[in-house]
C-alpha atoms as a PDB file:
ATOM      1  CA  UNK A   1     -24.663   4.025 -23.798  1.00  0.00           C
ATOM      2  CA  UNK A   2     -22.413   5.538 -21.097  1.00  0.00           C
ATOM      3  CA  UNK A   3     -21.597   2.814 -18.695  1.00  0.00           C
ATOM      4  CA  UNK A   4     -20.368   3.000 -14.943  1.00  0.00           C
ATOM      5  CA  UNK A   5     -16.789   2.736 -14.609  1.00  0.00           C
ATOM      6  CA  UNK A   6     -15.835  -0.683 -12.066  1.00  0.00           C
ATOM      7  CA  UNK A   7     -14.793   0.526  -9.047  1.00  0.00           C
ATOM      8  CA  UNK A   8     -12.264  -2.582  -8.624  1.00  0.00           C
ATOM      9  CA  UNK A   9     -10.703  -0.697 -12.239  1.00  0.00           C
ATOM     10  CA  UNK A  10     -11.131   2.532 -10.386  1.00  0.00           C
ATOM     11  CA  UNK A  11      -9.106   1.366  -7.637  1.00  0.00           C
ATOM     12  CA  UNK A  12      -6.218  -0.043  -9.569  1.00  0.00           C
ATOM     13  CA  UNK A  13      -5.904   2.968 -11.438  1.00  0.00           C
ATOM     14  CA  UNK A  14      -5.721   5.598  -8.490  1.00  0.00           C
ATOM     15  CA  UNK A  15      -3.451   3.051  -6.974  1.00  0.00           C
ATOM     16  CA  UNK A  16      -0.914   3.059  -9.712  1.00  0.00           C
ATOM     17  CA  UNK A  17      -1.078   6.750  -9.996  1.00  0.00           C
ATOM     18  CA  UNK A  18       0.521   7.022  -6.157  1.00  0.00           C
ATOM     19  CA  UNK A  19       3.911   8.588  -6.929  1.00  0.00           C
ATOM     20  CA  UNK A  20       6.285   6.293  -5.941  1.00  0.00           C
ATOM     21  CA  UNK A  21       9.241   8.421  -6.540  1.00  0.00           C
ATOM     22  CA  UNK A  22      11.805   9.258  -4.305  1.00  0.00           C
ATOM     23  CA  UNK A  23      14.624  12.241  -4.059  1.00  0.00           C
ATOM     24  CA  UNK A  24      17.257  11.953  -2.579  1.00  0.00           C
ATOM     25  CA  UNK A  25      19.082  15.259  -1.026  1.00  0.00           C
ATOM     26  CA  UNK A  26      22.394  13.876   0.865  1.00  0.00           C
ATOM     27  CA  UNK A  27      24.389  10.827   0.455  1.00  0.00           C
ATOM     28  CA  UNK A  28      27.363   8.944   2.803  1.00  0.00           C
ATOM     29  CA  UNK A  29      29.263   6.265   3.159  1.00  0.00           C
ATOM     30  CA  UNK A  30      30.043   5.568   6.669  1.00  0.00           C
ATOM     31  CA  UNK A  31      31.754   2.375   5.918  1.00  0.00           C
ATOM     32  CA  UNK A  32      32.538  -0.051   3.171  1.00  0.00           C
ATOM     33  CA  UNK A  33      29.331  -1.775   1.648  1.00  0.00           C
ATOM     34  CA  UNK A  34      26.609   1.002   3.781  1.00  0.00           C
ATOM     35  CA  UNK A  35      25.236   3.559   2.754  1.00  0.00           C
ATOM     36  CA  UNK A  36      23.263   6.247   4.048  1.00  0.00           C
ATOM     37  CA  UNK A  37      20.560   8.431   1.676  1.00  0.00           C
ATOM     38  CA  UNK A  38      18.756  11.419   3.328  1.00  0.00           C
ATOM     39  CA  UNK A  39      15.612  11.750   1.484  1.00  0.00           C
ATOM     40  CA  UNK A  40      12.467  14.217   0.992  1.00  0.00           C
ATOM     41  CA  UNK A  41       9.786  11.264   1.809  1.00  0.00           C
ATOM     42  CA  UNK A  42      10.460   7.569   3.366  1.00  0.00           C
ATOM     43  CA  UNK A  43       6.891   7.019   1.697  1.00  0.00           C
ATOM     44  CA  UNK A  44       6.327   3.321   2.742  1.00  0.00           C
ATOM     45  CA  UNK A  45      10.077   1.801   2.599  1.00  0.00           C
ATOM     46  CA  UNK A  46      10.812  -0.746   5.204  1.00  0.00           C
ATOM     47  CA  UNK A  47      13.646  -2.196   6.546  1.00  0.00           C
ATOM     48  CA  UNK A  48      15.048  -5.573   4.925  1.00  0.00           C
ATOM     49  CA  UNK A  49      13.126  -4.452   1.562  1.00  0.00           C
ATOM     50  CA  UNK A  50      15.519  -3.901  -1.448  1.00  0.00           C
ATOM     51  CA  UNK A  51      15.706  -0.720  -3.068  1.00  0.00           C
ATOM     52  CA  UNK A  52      16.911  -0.368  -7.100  1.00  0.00           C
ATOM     53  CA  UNK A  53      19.015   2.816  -6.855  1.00  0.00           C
ATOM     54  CA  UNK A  54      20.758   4.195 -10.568  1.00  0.00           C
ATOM     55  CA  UNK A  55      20.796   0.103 -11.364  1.00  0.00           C
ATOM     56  CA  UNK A  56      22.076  -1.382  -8.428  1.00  0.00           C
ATOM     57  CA  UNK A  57      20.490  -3.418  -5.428  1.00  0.00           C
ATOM     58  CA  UNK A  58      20.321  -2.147  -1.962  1.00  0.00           C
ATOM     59  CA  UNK A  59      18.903  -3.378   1.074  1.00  0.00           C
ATOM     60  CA  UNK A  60      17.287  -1.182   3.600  1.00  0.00           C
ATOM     61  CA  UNK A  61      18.861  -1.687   7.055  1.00  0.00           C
ATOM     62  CA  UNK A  62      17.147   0.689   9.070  1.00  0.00           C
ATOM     63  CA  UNK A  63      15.272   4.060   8.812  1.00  0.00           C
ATOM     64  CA  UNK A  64      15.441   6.731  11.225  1.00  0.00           C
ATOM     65  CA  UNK A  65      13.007  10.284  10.233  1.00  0.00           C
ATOM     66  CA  UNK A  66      14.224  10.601   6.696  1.00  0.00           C
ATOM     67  CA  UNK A  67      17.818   8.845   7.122  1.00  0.00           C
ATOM     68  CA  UNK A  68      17.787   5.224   5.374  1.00  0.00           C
ATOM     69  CA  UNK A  69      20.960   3.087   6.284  1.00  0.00           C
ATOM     70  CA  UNK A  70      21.717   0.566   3.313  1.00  0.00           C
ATOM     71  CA  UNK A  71      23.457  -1.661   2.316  1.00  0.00           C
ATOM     72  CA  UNK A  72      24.947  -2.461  -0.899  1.00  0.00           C
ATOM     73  CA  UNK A  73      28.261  -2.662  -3.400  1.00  0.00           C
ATOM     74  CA  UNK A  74      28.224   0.504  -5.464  1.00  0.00           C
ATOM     75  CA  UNK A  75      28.014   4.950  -4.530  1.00  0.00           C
ATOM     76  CA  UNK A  76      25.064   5.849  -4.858  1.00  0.00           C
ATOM     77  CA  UNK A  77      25.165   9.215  -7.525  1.00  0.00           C
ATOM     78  CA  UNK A  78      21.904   9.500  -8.607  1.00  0.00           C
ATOM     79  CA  UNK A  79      19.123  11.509  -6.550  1.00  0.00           C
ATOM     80  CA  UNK A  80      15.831  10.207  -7.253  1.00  0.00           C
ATOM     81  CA  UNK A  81      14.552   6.339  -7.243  1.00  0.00           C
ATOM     82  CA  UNK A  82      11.383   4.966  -8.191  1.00  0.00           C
ATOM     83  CA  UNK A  83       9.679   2.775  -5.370  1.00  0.00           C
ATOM     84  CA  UNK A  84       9.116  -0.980  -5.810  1.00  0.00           C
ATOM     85  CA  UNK A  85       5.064  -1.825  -7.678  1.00  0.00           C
ATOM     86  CA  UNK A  86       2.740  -2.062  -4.862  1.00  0.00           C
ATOM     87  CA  UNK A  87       0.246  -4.771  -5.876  1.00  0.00           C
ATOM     88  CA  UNK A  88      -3.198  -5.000  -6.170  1.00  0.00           C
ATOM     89  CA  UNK A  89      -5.900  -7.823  -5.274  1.00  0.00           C
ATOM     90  CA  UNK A  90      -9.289  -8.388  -5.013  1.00  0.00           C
ATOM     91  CA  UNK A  91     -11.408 -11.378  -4.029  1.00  0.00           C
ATOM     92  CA  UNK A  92     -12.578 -13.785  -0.750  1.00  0.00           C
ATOM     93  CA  UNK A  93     -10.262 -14.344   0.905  1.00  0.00           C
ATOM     94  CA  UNK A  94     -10.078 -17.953  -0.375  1.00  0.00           C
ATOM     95  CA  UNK A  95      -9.974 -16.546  -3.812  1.00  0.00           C
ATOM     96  CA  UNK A  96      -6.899 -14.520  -2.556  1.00  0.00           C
ATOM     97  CA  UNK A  97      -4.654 -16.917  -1.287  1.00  0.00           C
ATOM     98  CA  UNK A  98      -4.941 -19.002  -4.294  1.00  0.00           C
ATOM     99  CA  UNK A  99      -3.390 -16.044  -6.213  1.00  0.00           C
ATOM    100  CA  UNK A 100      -0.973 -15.168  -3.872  1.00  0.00           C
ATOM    101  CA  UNK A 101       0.160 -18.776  -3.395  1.00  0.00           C
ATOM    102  CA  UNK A 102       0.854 -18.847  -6.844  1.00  0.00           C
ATOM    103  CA  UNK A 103       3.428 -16.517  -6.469  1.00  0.00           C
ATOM    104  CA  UNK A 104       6.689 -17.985  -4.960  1.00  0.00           C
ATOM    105  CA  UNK A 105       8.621 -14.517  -3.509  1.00  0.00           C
ATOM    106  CA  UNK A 106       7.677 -11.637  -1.946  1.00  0.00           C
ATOM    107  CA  UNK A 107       8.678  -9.180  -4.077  1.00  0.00           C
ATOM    108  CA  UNK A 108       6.166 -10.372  -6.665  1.00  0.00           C
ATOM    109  CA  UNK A 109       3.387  -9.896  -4.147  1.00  0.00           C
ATOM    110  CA  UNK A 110       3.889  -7.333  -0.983  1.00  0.00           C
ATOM    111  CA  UNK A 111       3.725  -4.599  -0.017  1.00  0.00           C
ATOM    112  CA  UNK A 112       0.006  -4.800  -2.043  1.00  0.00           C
ATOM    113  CA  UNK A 113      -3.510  -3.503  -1.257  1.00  0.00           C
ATOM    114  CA  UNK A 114      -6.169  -5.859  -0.928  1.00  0.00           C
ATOM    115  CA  UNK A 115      -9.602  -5.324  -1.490  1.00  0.00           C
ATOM    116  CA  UNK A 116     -11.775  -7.668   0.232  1.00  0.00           C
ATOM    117  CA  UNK A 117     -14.684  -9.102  -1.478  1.00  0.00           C
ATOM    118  CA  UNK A 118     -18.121  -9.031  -1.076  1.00  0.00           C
ATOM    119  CA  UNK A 119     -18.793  -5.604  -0.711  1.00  0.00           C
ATOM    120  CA  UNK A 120     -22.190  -3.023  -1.834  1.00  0.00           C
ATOM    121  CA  UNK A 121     -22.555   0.175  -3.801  1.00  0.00           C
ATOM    122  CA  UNK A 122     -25.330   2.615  -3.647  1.00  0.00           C
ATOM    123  CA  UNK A 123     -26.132   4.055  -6.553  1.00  0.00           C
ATOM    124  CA  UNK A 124     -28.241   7.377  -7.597  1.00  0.00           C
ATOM    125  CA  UNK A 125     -29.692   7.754 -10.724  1.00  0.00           C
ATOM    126  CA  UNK A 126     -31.253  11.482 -10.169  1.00  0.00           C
ATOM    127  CA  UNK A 127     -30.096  14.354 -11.546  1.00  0.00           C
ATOM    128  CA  UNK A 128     -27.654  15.760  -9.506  1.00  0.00           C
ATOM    129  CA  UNK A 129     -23.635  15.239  -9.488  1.00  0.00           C
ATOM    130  CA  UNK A 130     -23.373  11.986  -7.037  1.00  0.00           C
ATOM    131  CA  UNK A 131     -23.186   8.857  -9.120  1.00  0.00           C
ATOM    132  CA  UNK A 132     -22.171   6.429  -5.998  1.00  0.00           C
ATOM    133  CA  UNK A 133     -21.232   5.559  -2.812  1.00  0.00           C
ATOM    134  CA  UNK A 134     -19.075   2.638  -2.474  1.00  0.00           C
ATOM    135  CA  UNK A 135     -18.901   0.554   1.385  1.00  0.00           C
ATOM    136  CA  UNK A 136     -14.838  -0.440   0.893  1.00  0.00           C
ATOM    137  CA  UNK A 137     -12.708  -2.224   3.198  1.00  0.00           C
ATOM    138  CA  UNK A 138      -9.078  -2.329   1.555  1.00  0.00           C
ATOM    139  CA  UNK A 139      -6.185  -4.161   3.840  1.00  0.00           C
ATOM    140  CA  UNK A 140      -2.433  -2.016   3.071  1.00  0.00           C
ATOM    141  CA  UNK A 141      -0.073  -5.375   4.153  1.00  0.00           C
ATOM    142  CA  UNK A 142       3.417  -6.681   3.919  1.00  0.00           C
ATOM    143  CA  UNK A 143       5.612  -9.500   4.636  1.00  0.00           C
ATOM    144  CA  UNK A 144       5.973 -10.288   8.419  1.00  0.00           C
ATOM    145  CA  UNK A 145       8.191 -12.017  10.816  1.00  0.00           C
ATOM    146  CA  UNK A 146       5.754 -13.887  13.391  1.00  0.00           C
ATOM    147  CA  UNK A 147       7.894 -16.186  14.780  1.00  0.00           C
ATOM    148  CA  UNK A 148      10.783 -13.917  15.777  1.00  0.00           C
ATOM    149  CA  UNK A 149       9.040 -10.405  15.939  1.00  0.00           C
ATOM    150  CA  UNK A 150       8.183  -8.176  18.790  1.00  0.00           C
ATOM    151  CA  UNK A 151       4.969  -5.755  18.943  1.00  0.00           C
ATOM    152  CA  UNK A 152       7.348  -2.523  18.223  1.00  0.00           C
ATOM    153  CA  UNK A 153       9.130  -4.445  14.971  1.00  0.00           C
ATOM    154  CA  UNK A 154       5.899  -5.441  13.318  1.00  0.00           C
ATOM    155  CA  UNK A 155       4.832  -1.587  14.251  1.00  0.00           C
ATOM    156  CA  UNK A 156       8.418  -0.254  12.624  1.00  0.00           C
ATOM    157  CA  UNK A 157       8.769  -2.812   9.963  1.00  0.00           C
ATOM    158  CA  UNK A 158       5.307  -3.170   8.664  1.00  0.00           C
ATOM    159  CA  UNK A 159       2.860  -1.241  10.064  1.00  0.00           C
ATOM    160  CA  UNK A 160       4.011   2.273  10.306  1.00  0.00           C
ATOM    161  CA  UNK A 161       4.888   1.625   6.596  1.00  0.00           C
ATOM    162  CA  UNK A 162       1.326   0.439   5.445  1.00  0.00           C
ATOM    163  CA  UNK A 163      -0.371   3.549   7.571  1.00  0.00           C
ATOM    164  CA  UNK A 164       2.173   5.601   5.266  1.00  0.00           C
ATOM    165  CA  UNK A 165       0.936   4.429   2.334  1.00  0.00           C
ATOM    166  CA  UNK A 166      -2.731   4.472   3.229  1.00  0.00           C
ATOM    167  CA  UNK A 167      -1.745   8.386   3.500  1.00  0.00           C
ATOM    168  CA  UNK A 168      -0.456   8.634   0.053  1.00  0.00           C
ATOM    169  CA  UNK A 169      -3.316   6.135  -1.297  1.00  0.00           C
ATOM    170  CA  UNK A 170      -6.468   8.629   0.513  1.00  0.00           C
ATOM    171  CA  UNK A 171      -4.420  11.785  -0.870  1.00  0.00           C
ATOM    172  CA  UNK A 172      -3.843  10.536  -4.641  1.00  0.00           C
ATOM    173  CA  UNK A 173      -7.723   9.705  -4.287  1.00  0.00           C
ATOM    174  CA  UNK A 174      -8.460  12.971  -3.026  1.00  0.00           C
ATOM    175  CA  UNK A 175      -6.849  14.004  -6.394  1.00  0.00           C
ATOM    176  CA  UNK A 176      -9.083  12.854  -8.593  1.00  0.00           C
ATOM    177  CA  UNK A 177     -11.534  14.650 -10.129  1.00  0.00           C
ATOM    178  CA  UNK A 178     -14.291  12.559  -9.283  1.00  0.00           C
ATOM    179  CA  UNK A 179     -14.088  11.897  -5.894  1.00  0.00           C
ATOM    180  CA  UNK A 180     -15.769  13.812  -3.175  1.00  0.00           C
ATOM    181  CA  UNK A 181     -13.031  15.060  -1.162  1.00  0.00           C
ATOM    182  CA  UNK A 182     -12.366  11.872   2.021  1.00  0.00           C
ATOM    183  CA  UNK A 183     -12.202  13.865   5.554  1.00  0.00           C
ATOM    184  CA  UNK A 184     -13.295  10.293   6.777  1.00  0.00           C
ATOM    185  CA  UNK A 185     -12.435   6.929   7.378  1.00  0.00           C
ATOM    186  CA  UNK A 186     -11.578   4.425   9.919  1.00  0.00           C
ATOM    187  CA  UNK A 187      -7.607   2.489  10.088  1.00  0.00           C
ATOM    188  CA  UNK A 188      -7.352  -0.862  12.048  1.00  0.00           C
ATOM    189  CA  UNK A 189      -3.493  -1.561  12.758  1.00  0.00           C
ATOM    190  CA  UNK A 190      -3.389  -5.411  12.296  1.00  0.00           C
ATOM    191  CA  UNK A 191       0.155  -6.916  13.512  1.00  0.00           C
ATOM    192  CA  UNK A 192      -0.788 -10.703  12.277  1.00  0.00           C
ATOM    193  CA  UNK A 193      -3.275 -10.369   9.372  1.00  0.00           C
ATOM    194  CA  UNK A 194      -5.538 -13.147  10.715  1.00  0.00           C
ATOM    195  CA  UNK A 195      -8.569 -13.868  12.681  1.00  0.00           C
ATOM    196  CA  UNK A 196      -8.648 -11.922  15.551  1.00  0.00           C
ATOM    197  CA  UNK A 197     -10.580 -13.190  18.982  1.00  0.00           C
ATOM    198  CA  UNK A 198     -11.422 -10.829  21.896  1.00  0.00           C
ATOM    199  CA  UNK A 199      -8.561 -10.906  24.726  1.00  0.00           C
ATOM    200  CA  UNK A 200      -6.422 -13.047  23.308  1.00  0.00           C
ATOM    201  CA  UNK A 201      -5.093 -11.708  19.937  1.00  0.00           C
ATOM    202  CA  UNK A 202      -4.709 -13.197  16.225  1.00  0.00           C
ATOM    203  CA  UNK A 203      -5.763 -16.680  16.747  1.00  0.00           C
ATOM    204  CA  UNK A 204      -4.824 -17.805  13.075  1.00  0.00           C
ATOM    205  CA  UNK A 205      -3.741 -16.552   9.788  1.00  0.00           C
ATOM    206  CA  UNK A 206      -6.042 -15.742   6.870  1.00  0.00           C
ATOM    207  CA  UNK A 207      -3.896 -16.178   4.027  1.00  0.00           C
ATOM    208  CA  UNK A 208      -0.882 -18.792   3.862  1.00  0.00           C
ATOM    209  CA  UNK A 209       1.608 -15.723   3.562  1.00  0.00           C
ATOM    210  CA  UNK A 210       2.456 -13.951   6.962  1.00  0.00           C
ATOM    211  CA  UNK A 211       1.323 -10.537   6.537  1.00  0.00           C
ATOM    212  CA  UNK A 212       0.652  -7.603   8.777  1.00  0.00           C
ATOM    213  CA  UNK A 213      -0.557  -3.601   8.279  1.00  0.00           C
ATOM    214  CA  UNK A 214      -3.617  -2.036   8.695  1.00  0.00           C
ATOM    215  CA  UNK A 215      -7.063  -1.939   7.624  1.00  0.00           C
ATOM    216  CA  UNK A 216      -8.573   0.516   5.756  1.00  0.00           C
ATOM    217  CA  UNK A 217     -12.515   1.233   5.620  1.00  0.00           C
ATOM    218  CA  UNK A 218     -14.102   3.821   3.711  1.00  0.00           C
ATOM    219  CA  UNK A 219     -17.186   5.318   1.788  1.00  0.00           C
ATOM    220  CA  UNK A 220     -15.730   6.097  -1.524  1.00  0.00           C
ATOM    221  CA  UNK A 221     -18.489   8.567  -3.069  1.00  0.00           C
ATOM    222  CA  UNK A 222     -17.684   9.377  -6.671  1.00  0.00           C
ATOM    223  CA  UNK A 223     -19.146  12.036  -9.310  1.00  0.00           C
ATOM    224  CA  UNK A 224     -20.866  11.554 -12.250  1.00  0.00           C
ATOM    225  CA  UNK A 225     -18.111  11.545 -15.433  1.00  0.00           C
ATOM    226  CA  UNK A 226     -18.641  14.732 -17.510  1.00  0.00           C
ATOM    227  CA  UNK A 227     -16.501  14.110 -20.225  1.00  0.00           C
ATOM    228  CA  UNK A 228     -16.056  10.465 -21.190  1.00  0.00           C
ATOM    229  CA  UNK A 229     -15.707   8.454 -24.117  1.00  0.00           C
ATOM    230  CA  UNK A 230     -18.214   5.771 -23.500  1.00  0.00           C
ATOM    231  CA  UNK A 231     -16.612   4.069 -20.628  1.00  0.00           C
ATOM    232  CA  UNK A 232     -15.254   5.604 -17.293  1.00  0.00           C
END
């Protein structure tokens, strides 16, 4: 019996495949303690995030094109870092905040992907290549500072980011063998992750953590496997 691969596995999997590495090609040090990195991608770093570079801690100041200001106690002499684990969850929303209530700092929790529960897959059991089509809507969020933010921070220091990674996210996906090719799909920029009412903005938060990004919502359609070993 050949059964259908879980799309919530499916999901995790593509999403850990996202190269999160990083080269760097120029390095300064305009003063004692910062640092500045030219690199080939910012991918989705942020300011005030901190960055593992050759086994020491720096924190991201600013970022300006490909120019990242840090800050830190060590030269930096290596040229390539490995981004931070983007997280994954899936649930209600209830369900969610349980779990990520349960973890005390951000760094074991954002940036993450979220993929919000209930949702509906069409399945075709005819001949041809198509197994499914799956009706997603996955939230790309990070930590926020509502009280002391303005509209261009949270678009600087979180959104911009999460659209960045949505990028890298639809393009590892397009990647994969089995997935019809995305030239489609709608992206929400949400500066208070939260209930939103009609001419007066984010009323109130969804989940006890301040987060904001964007939305992503998509029809996933995915191929038949042609070469599995039971499960996939």
């Amino acid at each position: 019996m050949m059964y259908k691969t879980d799309i919530i596995d499916y999901l995790n999997s593509v999403l850990t495949a996202v190269n999160k590495t990083v080269t760097i090609t120029a390095t300064s040090n305009p003063s004692a303690g910062v640092y500045t990195i030219t690199v080939d991608d910012v991918k989705w770093i942020q300011p005030s995030i901190v960055l593992s570079i050759g086994n020491n801690d720096y924190t991201v100041s600013s970022i300006s094109g490909c120019v990242i200001t840090l800050s830190g106690s060590a030269a930096i002499v290596v040229n390539s870092f490995t981004l931070p684990t983007v997280y994954f969850f899936h649930g209600t929303v209830k369900e969610t905040n349980i779990t990520l209530t349960k973890r005390q700092f951000d760094t074991q929790k954002t940036p993450l992907v979220y993929l919000l529960e209930i949702f509906s897959e069409r399945f075709n059991e005819d001949v041809d290549e198509f197994e499914r089509v799956s009706d997603l809507r996955l939230f790309f969020l990070t930590h926020a500072n509502f009280e002391e933010w303005e509209i261009d921070e949270f678009y600087d220091n979180s959104i911009k980011p999460m659209q960045r990674l949505v990028q890298h996210f639809i393009d590892t996906l397009n990647k994969q063998v089995r997935v019809q090719q995305i030239r489609e799909y709608e992206l929400t920029n949400l500066s208070r992750f939260g209930v939103y009412v009609n001419n007066k903005g984010f009323e109130s938060t969804l989940f006890e953590d301040k987060l904001s990004g964007v939305e992503l919502r998509m029809s996933l359609e995915l191929r038949k496997p042609t070469d599995c070993g039971g499960y996939c």
